[in-house]
C-alpha atoms as a PDB file:
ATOM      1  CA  UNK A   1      40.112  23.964-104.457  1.00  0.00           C
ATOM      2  CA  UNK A   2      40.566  27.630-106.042  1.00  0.00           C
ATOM      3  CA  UNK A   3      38.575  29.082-108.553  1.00  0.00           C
ATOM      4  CA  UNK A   4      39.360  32.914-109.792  1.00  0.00           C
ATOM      5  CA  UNK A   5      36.436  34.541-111.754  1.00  0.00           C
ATOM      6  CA  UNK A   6      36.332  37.831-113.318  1.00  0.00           C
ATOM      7  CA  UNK A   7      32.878  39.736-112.883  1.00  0.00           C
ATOM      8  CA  UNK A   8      31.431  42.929-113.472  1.00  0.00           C
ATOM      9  CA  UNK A   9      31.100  44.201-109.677  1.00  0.00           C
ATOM     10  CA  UNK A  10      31.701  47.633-109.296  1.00  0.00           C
ATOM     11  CA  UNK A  11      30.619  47.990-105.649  1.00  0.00           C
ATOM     12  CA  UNK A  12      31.695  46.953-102.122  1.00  0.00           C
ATOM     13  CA  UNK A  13      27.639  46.651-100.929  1.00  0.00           C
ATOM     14  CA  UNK A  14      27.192  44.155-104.172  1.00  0.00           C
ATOM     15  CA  UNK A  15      30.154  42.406-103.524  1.00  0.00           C
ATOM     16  CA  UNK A  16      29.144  41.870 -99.850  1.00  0.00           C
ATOM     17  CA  UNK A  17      25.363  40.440-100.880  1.00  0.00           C
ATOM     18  CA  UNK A  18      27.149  38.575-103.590  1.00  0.00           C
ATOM     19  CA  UNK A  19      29.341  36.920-100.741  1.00  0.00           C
ATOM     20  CA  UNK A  20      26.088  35.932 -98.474  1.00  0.00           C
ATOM     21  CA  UNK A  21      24.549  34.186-101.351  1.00  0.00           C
ATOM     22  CA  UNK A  22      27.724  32.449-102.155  1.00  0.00           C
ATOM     23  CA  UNK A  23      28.011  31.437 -98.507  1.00  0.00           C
ATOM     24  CA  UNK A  24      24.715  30.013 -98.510  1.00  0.00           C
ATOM     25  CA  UNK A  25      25.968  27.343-100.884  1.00  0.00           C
ATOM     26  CA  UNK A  26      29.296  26.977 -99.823  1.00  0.00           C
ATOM     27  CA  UNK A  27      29.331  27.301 -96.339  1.00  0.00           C
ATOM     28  CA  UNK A  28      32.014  26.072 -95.288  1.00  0.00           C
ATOM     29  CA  UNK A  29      34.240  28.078 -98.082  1.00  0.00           C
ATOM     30  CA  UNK A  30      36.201  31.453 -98.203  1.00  0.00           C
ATOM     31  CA  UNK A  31      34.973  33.728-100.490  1.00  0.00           C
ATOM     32  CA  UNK A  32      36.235  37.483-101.630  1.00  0.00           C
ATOM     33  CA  UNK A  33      36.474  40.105-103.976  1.00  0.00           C
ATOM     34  CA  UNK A  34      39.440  42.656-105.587  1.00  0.00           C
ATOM     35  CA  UNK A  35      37.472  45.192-106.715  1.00  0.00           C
ATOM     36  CA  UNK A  36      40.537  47.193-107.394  1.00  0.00           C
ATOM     37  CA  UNK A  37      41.789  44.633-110.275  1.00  0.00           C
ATOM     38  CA  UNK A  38      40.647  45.399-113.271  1.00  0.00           C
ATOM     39  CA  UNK A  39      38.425  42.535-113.950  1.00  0.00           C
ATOM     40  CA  UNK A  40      36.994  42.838-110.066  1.00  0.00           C
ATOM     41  CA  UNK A  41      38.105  39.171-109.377  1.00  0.00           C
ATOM     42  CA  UNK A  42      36.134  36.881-107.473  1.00  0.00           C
ATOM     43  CA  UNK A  43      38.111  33.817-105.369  1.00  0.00           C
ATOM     44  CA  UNK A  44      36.560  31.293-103.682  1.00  0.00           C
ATOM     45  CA  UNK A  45      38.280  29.025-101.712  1.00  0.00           C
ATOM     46  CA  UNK A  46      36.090  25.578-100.720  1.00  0.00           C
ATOM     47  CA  UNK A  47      36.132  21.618-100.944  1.00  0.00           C
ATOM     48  CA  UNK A  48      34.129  21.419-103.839  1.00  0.00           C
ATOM     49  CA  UNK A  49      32.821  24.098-106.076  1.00  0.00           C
ATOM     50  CA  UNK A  50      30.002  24.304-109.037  1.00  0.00           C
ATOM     51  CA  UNK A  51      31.282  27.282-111.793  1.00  0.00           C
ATOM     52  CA  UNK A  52      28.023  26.543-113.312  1.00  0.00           C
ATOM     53  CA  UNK A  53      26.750  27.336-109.998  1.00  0.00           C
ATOM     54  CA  UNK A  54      28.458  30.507-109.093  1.00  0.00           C
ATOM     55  CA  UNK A  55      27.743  31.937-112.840  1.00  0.00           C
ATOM     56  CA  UNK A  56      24.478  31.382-112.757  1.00  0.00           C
ATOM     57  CA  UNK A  57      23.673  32.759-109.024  1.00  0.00           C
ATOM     58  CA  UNK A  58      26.005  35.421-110.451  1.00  0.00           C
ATOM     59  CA  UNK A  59      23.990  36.242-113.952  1.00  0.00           C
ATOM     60  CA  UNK A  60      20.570  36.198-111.459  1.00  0.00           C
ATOM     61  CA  UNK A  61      21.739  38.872-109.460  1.00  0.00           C
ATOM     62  CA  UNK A  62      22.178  40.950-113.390  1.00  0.00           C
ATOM     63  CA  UNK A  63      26.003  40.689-112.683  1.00  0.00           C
ATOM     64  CA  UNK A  64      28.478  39.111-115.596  1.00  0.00           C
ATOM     65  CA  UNK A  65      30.870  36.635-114.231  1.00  0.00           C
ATOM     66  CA  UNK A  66      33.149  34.120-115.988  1.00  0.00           C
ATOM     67  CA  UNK A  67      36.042  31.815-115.274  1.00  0.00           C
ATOM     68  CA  UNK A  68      39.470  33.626-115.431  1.00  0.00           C
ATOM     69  CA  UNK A  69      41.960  31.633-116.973  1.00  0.00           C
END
């Protein structure tokens, strides 16, 4: 399974704690960012994945993130 999200993360050092704290819950998936789109997508790549999840770990960290369509 795919999800895309588009976030507000402007920075490589967020993106990469952003990643750990993904990984943490999804271990077992692929995660990155393309901070160079404009919407600085978000992909992860795993077996089964929680958008509720991923938002709100997102919002915690003070960072906007929302499915992209």
């Amino acid at each position: 399974m795919i999800e895309v999200f588009k976030t507000n993360v402007q920075e490589a050092a967020q993106s990469r704690m952003i990643v750990a704290r993904l990984l943490e819950h999804f271990p077992n998936g692929a995660i990155n960012f393309d901070l160079e789109d404009c919407d600085k997508i978000l992909r992860i790549y795993a077996a089964s994945i929680s958008n509720k999840k991923i938002i709100e770990l997102l919002n915690s960290y003070g960072f906007q993130c929302e499915v992209l369509l």
